[in-house]
Protein backbone atom coordinates (compact mmCIF):
# COMPACT_ATOMS: atom_id res chain seq x y z
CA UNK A 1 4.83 -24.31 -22.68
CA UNK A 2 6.00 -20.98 -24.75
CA UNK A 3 8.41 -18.27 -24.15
CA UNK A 4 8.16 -15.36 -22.06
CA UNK A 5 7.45 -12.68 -23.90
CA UNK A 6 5.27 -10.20 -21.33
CA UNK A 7 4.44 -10.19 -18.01
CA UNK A 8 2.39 -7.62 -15.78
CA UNK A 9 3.31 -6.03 -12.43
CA UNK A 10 1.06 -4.48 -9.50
CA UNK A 11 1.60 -2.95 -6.30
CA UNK A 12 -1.16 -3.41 -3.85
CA UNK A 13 -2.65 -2.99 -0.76
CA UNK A 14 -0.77 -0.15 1.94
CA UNK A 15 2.33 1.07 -0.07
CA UNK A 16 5.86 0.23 1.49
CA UNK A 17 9.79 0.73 1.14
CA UNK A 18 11.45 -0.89 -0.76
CA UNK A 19 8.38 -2.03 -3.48
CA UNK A 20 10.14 0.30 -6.52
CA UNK A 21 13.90 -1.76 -5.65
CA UNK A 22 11.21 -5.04 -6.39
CA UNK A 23 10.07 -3.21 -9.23
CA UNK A 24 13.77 -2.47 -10.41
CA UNK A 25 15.12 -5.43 -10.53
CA UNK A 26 12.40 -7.42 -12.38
CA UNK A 27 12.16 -4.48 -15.14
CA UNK A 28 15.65 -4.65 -15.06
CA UNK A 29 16.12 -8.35 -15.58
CA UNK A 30 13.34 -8.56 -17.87
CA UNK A 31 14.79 -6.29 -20.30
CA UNK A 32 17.57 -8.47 -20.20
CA UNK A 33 15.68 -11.12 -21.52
CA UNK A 34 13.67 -9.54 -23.76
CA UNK A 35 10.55 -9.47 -21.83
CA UNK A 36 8.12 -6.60 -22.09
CA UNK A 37 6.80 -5.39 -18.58
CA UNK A 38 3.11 -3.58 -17.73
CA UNK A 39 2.56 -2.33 -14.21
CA UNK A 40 -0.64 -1.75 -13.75
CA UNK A 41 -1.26 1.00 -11.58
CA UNK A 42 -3.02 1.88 -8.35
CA UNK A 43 -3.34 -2.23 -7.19
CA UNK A 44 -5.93 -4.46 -8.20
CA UNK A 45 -8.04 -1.77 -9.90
CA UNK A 46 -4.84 -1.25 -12.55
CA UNK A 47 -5.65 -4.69 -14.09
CA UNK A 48 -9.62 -4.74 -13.71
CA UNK A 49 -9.84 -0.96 -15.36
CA UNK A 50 -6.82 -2.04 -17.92
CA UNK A 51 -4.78 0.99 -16.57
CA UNK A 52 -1.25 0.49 -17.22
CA UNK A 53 2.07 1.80 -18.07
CA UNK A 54 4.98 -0.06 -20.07
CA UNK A 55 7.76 -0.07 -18.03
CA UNK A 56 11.49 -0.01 -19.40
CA UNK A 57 14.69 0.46 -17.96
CA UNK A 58 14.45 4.39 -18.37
CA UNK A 59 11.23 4.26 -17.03
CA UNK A 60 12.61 2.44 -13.41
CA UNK A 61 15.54 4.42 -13.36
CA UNK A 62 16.93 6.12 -10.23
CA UNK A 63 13.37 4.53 -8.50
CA UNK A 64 15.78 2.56 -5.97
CA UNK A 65 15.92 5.18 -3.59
CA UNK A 66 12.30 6.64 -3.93
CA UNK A 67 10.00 5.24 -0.92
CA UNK A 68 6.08 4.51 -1.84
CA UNK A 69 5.56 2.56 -5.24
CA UNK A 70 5.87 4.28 -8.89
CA UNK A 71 2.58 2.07 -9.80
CA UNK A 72 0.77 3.64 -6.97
CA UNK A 73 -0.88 1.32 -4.77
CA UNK A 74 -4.78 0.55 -3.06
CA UNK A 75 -6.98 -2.01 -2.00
CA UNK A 76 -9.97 -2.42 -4.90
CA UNK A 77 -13.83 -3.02 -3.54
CA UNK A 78 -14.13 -4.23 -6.49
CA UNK A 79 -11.26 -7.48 -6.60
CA UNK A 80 -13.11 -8.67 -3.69
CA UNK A 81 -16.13 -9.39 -6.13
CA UNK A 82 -16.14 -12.61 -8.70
CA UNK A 83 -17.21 -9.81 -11.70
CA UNK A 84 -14.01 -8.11 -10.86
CA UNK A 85 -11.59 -10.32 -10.83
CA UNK A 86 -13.28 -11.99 -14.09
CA UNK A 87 -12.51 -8.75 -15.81
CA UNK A 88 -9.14 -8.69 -14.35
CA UNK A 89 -8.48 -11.58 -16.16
CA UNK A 90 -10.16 -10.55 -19.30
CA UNK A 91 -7.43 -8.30 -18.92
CA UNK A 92 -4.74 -10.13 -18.48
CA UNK A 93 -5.87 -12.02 -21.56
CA UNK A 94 -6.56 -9.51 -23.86
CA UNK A 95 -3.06 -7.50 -22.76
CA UNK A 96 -1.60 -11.29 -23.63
CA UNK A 97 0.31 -11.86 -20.64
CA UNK A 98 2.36 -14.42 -19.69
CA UNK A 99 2.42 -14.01 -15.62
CA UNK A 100 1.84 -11.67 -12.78
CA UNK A 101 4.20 -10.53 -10.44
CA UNK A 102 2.17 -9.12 -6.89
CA UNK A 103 3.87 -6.94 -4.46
CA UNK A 104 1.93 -6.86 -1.58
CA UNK A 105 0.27 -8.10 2.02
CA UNK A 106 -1.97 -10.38 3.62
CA UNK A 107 -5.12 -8.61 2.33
CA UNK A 108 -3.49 -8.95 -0.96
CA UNK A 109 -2.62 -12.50 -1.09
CA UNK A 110 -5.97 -13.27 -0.32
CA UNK A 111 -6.74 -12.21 -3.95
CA UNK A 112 -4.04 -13.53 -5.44
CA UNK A 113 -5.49 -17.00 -4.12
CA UNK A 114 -8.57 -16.05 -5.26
CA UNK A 115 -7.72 -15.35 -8.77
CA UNK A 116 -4.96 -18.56 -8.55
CA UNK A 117 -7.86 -20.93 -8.08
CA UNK A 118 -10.28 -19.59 -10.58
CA UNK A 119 -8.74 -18.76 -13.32
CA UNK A 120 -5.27 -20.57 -12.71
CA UNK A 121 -3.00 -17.68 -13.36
CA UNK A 122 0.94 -18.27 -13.24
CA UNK A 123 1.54 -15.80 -10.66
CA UNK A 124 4.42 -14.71 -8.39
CA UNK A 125 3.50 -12.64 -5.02
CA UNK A 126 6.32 -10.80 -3.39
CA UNK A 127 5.71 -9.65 0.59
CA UNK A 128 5.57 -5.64 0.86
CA UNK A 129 4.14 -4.23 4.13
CA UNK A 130 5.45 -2.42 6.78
CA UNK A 131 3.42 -4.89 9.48
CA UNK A 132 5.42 -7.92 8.73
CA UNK A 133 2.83 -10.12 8.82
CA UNK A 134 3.18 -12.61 6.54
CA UNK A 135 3.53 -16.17 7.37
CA UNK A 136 7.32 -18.20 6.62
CA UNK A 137 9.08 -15.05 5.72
CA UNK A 138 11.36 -13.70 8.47
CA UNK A 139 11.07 -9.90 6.86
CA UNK A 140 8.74 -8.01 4.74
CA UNK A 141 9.29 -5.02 2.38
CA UNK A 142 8.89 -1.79 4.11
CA UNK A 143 9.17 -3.38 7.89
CA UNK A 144 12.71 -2.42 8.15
CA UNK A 145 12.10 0.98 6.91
CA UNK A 146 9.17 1.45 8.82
CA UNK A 147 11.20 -0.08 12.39
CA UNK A 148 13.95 2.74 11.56
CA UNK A 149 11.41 5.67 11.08
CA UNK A 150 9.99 4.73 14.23
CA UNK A 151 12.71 5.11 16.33
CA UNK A 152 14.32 7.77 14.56
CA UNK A 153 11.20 9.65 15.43
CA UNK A 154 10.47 8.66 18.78
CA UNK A 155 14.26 8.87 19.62
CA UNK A 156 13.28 13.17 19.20
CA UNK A 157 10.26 12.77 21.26
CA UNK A 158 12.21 11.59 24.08
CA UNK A 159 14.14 14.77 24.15
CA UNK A 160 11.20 16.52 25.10
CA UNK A 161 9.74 14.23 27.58
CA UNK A 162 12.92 14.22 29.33
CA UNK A 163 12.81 18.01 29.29
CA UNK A 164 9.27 18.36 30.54
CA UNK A 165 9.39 15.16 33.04
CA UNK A 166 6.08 13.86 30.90
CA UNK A 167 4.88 10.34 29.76
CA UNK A 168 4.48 9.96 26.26
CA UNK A 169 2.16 7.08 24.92
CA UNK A 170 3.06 6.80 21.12
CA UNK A 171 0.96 4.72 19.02
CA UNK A 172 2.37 2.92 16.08
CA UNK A 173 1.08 1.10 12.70
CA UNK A 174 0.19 -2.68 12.61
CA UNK A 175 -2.87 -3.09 11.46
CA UNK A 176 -3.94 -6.86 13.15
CA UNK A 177 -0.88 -7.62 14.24
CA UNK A 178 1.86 -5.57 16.51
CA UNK A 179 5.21 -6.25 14.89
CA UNK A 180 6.33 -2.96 14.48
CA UNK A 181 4.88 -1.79 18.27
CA UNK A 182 7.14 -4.89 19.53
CA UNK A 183 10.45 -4.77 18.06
CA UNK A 184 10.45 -0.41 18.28
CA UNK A 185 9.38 -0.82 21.72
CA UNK A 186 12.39 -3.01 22.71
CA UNK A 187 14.65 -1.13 20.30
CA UNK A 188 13.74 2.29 22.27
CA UNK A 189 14.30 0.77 25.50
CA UNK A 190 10.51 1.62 26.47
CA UNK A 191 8.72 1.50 29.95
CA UNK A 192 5.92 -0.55 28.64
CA UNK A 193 4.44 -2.11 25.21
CA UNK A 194 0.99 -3.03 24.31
CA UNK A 195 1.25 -4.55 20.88
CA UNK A 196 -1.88 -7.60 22.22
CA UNK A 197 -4.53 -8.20 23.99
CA UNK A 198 -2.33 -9.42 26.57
CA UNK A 199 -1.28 -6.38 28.78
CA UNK A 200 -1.53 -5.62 33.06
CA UNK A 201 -2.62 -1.81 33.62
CA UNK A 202 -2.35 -2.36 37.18
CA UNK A 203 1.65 -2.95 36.32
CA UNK A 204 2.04 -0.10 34.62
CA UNK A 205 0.60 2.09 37.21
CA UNK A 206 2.96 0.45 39.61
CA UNK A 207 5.79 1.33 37.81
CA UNK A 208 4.96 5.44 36.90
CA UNK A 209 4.22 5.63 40.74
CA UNK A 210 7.65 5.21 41.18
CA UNK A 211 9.91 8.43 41.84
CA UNK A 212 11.86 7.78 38.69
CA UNK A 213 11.00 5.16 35.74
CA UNK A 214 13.66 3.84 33.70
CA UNK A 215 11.88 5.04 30.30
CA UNK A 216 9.29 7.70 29.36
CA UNK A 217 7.82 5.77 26.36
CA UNK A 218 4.94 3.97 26.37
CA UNK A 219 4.47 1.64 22.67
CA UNK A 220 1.08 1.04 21.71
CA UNK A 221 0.13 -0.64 18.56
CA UNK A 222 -2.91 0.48 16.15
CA UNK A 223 -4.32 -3.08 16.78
CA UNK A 224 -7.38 -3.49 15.49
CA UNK A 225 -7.42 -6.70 17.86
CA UNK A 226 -7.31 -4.75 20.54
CA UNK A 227 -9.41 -1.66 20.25
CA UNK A 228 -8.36 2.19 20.28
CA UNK A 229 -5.58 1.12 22.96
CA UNK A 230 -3.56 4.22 23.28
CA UNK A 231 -6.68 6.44 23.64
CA UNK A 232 -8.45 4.84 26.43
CA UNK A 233 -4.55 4.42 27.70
CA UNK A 234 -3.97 7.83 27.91
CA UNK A 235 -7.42 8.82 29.66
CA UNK A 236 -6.88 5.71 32.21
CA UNK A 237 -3.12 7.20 32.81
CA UNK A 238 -4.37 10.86 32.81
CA UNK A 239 -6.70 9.52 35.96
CA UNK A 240 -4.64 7.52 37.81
CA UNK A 241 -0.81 9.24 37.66
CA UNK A 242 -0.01 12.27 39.06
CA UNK A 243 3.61 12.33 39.65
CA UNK A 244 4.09 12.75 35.41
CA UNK A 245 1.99 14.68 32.77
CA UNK A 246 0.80 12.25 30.19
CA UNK A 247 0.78 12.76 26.50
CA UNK A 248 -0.28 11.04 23.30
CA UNK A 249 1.45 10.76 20.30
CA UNK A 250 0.23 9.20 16.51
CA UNK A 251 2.91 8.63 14.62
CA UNK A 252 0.28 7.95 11.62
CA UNK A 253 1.43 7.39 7.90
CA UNK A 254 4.76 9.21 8.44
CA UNK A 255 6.21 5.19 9.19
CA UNK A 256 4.64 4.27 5.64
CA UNK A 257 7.22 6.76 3.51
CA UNK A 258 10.84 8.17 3.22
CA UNK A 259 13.83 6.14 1.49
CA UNK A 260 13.84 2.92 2.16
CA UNK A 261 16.83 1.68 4.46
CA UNK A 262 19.51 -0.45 2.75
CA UNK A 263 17.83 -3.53 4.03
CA UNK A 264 14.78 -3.09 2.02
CA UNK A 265 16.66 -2.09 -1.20
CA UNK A 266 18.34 -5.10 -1.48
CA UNK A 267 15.55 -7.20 -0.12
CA UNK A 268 13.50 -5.43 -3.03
CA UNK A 269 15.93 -6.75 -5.48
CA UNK A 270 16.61 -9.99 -4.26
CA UNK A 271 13.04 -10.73 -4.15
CA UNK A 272 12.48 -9.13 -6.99
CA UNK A 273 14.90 -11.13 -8.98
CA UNK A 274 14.25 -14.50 -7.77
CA UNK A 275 10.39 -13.33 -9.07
CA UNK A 276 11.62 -12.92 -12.78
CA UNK A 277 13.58 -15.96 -12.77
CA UNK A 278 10.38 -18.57 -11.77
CA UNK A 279 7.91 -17.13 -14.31
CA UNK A 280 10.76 -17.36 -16.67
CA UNK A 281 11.40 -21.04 -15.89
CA UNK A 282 6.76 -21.92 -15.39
CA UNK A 283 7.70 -22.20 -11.50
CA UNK A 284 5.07 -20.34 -9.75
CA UNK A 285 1.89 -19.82 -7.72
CA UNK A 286 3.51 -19.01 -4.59
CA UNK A 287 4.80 -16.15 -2.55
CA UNK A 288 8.69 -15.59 -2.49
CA UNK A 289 9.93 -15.23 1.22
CA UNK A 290 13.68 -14.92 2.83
CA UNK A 291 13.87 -17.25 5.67
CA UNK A 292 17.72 -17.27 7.74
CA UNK A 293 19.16 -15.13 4.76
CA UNK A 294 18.14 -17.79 2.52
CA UNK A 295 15.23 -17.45 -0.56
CA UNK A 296 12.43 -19.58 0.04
CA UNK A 297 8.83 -20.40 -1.37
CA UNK A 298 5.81 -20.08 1.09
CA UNK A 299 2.31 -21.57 -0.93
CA UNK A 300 -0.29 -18.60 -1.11
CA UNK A 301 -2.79 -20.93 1.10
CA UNK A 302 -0.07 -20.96 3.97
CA UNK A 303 0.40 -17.03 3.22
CA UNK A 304 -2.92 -16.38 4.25
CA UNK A 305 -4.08 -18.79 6.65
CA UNK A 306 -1.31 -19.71 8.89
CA UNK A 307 -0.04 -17.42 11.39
CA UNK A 308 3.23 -15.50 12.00
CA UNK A 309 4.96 -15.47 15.49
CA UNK A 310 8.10 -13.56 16.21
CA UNK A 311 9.51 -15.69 18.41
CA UNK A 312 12.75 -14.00 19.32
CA UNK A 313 11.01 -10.83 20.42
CA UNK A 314 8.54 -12.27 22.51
CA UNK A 315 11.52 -14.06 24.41
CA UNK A 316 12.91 -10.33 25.19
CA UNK A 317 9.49 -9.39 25.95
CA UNK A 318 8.65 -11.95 28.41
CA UNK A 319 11.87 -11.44 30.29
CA UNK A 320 11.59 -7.63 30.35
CA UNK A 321 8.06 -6.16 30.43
CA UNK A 322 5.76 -9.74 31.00
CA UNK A 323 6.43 -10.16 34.64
């Protein structure tokens, strides 16, 4: 067991809030300690092509408030192969590195347990995506961020549907799971969510029949689960309701960027802090969560194979809009 003296830093997968307050503080800290940092840029493909910059305190200065990831970010074709994650660590050895620090999601933790198990890497992974997905950690980097641009946004388009006595069907980010379609759906006090497979059209229709609905705004997550939902929504809607005009709104990548909300800065750091500190002190191979305001340590097996359930929200869910 040696001394610290270097450690490399990447950014993968979707880019989210909150990833350059991560970035911060471990640059930050390192420097403190005398530690040299690389990020290697663009994810995975930053360490396989050996594309890197040295990062120093000047260098993550005034990134706090910047939304994305300085590093740039991506999912690499060619991480999923053995060849590329052997040159990845060919890398890491010839750049002499001491540890990895991993920003990312589920997709990415699946590499990171790749590359853990072959090559037995000391590595830290730190949850950033906006879908909140990640098993044992109550909140993700960029899901707070992402919640707030949501509603912020859809808050507008409610203006106009009350104006125009329309339906509006917005469909939101979440990948395989429907996090962000939940919690904006009950935080914008909407008529109906879809964020599953579990969902009654012939409810819905019951309640636009009505004279007056309650809400205009109909949540629908980008579920890969559960098909194009908001499309064949809006062409079942525009065929059965005529009391209302129907409309269909993608919110699209707008909920991936803008300043992250003071949440996700200080998640960033905290997370990013409590990084440094175990591949300073040779504790690692695990992803760092926050669990009741408290750090925790979730094993990069349980990461990526067990799943995450909101509880909470799908108590307010089942009392409001499963009946």
């Amino acid at each position: 067991m040696g001394t610290t003296k270097k450690i490399g830093i990447i950014t993968s997968g979707g880019d989210s809030p909150g990833m350059n307050s991560a970035i911060k503080s471990i640059v930050n800290y390192s420097n403190m300690n005398n530690i040299n940092c690389l990020g290697f840029k663009y994810g995975y493909d930053g360490l396989i092509n050996n594309n890197y910059l040295e990062l120093s305190n000047n260098k993550v200065k005034n990134i706090i408030g910047f939304g994305g990831t300085i590093l740039g970010s991506g999912r690499s074709i060619d991480f999923l192969t053995k060849k590329g994650r052997k040159q990845a660590y060919k890398n890491y050895l010839y750049n002499k590195l001491d540890g990895l620090i991993i920003i990312g999601g589920n997709g990415t933790f699946h590499g990171v347990n790749k590359l853990n198990k072959e090559f037995n890497i000391p590595i830290i992974g730190i949850p950033g995506t906006i879908d909140n997905d990640i098993y044992g950690t109550d909140l993700t980097l960029g899901y707070d961020t992402a919640l707030n641009t949501i509603i912020t946004t859809v808050d507008k388009i409610k203006d106009t549907a009350n104006s125009n006595n329309r339906i509006f069907i917005v469909e939101v980010m979440g990948k395989k799971t429907g996090y962000l379609a939940l919690n904006s759906g009950i935080a914008l006090d909407s008529l109906y969510i879809i964020f599953n497979r579990k969902y009654n059209l012939n409810k819905l229709v019951s309640l636009l029949k009505k004279e007056r609905v309650l809400s205009n705004i109909i949540i629908v997550a980008e579920n890969t689960k559960i098909g194009n939902a908001s499309k064949k929504l809006y062409k079942f809607l525009k065929n059965s309701i005529t009391n209302y005009e129907i409309r269909r709104t993608i919110l699209g990548h707008i909920q991936r960027g803008g300043s992250p909300t003071c949440i996700d800065r200080i998640l960033g750091i905290r997370l990013g802090l409590e990084a440094i500190k175990k591949i300073i002190n040779y504790d690692n191979n695990f992803v760092i969560g926050i669990k009741n305001n408290k750090i925790i340590h979730i094993t990069f097996e349980e990461s990526v194979k067990k799943k995450k359930i909101d509880i909470n929200s799908l108590y307010i869910y089942n009392n409001f809009y499963n009946k």
